[in-house]
Protein backbone atom coordinates (compact mmCIF):
# COMPACT_ATOMS: atom_id res chain seq x y z
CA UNK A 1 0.00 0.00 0.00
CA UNK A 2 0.89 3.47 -0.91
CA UNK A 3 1.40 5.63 1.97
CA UNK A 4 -0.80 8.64 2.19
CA UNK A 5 1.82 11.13 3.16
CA UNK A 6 4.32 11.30 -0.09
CA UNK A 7 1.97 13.02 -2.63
CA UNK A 8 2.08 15.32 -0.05
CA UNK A 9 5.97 15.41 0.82
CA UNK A 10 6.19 15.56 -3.08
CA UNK A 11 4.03 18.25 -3.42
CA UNK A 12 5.84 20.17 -0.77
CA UNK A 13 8.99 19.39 -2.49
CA UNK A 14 7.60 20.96 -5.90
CA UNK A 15 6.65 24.19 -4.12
CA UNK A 16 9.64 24.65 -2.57
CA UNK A 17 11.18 23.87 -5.82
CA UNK A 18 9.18 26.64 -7.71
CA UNK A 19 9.53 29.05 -4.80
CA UNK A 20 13.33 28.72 -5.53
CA UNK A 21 13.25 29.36 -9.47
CA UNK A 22 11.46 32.43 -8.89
CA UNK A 23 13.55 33.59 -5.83
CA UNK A 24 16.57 33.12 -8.36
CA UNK A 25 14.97 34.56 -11.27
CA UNK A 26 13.90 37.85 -9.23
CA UNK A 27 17.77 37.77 -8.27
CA UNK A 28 18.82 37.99 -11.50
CA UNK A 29 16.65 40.55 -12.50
CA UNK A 30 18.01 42.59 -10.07
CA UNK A 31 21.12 42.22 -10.80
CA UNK A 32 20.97 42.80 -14.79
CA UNK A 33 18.88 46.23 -12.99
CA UNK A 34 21.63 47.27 -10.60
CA UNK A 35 24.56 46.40 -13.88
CA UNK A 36 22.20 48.04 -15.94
CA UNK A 37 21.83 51.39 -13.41
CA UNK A 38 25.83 50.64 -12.59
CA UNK A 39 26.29 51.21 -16.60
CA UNK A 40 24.32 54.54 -16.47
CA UNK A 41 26.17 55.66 -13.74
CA UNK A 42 29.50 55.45 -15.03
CA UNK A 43 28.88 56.60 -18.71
CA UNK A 44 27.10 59.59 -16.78
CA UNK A 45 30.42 60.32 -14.96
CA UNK A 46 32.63 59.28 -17.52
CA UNK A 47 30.87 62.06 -19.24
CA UNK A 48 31.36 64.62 -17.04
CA UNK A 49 34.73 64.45 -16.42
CA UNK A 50 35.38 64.32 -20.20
CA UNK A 51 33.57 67.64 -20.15
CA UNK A 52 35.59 68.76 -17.53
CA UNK A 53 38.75 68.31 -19.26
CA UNK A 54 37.17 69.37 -22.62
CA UNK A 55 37.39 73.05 -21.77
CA UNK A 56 39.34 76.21 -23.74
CA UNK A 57 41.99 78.02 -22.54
CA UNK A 58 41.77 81.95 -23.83
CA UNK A 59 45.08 83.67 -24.63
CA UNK A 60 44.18 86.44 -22.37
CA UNK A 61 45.18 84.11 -19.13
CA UNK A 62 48.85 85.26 -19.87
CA UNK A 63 47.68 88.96 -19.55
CA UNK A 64 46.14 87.97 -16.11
CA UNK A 65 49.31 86.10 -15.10
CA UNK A 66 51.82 88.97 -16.28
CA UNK A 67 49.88 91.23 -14.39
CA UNK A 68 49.98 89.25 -11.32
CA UNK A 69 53.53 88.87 -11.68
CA UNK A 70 54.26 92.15 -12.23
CA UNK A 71 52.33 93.00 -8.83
CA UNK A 72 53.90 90.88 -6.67
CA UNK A 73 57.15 92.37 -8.05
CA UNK A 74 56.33 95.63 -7.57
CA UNK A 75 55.05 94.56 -3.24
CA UNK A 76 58.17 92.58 -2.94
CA UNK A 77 60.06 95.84 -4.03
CA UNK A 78 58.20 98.30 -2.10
CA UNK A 79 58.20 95.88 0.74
CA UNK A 80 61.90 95.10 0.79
CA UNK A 81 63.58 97.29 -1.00
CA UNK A 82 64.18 99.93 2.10
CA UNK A 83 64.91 97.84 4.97
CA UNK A 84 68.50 96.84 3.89
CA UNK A 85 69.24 100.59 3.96
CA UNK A 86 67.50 101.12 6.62
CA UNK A 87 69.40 103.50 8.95
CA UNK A 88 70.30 105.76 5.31
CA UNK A 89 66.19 106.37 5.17
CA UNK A 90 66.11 106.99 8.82
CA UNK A 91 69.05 109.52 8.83
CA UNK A 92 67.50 111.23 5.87
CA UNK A 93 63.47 111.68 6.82
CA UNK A 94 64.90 112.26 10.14
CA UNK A 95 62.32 108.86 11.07
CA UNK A 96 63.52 105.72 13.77
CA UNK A 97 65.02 102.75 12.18
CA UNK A 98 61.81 100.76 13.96
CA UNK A 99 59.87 103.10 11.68
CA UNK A 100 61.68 102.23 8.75
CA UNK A 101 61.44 98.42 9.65
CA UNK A 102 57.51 98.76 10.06
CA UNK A 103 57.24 98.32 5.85
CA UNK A 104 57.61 94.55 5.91
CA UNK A 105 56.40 93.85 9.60
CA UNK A 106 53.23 95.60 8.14
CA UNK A 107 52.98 93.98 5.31
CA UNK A 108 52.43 90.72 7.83
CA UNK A 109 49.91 92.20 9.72
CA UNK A 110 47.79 93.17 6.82
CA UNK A 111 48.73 89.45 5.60
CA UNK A 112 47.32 87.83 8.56
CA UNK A 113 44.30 90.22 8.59
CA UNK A 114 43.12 90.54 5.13
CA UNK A 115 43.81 86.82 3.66
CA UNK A 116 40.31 85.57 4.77
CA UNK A 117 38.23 88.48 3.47
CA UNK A 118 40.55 88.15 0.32
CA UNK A 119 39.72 84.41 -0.19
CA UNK A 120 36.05 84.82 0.01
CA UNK A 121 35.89 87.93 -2.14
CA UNK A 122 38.13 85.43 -4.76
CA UNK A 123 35.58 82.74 -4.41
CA UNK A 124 32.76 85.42 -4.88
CA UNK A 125 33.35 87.73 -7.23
CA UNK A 126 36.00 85.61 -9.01
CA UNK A 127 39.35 86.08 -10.30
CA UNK A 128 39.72 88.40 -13.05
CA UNK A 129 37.31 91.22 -11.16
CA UNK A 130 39.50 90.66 -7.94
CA UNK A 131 42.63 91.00 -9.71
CA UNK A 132 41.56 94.13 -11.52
CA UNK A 133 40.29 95.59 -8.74
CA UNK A 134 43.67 94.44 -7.08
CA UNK A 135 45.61 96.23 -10.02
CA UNK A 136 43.90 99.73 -8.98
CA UNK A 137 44.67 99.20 -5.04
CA UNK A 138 48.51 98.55 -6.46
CA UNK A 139 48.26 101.75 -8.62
CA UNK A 140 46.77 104.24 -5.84
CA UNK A 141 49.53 102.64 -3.12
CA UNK A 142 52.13 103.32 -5.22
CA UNK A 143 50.91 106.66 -6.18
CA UNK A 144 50.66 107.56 -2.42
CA UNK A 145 54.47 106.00 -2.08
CA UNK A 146 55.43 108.68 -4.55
CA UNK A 147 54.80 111.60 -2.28
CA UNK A 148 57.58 110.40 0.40
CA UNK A 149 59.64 113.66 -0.53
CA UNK A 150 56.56 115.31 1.42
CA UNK A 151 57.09 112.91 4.42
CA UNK A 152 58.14 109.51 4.94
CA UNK A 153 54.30 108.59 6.19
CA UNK A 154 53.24 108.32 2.80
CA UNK A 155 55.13 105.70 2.47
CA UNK A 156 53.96 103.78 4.98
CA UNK A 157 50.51 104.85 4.14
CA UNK A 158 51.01 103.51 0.44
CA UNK A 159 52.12 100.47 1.65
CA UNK A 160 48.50 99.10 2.79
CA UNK A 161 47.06 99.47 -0.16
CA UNK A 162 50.03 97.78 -1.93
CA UNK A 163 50.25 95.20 0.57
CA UNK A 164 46.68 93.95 0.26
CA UNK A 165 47.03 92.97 -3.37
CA UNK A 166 50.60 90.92 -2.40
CA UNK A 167 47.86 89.01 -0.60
CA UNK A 168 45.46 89.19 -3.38
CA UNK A 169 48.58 87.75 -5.75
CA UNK A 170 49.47 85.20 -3.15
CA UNK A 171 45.79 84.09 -2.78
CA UNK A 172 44.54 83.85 -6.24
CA UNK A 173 47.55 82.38 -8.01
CA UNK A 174 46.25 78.69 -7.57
CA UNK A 175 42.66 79.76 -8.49
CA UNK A 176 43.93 81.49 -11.86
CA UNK A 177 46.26 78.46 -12.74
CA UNK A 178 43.21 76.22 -12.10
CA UNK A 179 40.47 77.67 -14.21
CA UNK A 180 42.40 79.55 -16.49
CA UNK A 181 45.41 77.17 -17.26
CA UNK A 182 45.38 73.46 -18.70
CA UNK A 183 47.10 70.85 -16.46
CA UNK A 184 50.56 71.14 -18.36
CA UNK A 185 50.67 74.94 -17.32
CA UNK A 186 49.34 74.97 -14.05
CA UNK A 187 52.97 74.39 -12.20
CA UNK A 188 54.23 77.21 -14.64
CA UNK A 189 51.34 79.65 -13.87
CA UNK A 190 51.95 79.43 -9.89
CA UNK A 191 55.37 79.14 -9.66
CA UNK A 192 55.58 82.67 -11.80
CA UNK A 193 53.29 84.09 -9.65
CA UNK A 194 55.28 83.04 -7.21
């Protein structure tokens, strides 16, 4: 006699069976999904960073670095260029050596007070309108630096001015070589800054 119990346990056995397929075909659905979505995602980023690099450099950016160059020459000049004769200057605006020593010490101080503002107005308004800007504060310092003949205050009154945009050199020289230089010239464009 046939026992009553194995259609049963072979029943069981079939369900289970089935249950399994479709447990392994919902897998692999998902999986061909997430490779699928996986697929998207990378030719989506794949993209973007070939747009990134596809970018064009203008000709102007050596204008901007020249002039960049040229005014961190002129603050290392007007910041330097009178302390190795210091006690000469003294002696002849009749002013203390400490005074004469005060151009680079300032220079410091306005460093270490002006290089935050000076970021965020780079990362707000931008580069070129900072720099330009910059260009006008060098300008009026060293126009004020001109009238030392009257008395030796105007220099040190010129050298604010001038010493914000050494900051303003210092500070945007890696943002210019990054969005206005290609990789190759972007060690060339901060080191001349520099």
């Amino acid at each position: 006699p046939q026992n009553p119990k194995t259609p049963r346990v072979s029943n069981l056995y079939q369900n289970m069976k089935i249950n399994e397929t479709d447990e392994n075909q919902t897998r692999s659905l998902n999986e061909t999904e997430i490779t699928v979505e996986d697929e998207l995602v990378d030719e989506k980023l794949q993209k973007s960073i070939k747009q990134e690099n596809d970018y064009t450099v203008e000709t102007r950016r050596w204008l901007q670095l020249l002039n960049l160059c040229l005014m961190t020459l002129n603050n290392a000049i007007g910041m330097f260029c009178i302390s190795p004769i210091g006690l000469e200057v003294a002696e002849f605006y009749q002013v203390s050596v400490t005074v004469v020593n005060l151009l680079p010490a300032m220079g410091c101080l306005v460093m270490s007070i002006a290089s935050l503002p000076t970021s965020y107005l780079i990362e707000r308004h931008g580069t070129s309108k900072v720099i330009l800007v910059s260009s006008l504060l060098n300008s009026l310092g060293c126009a004020i630096k001109l009238l030392v003949n009257q008395s030796f205050w105007f220099c040190i009154l010129g050298a604010v001015p001038t010493n914000i945009t050494w900051i303003v050199s210092l500070s945007s020289s890696t943002k210019l070589a990054a969005t206005w230089f290609g990789e190759n010239e972007r060690v060339l464009a901060v080191s001349a800054v520099i």
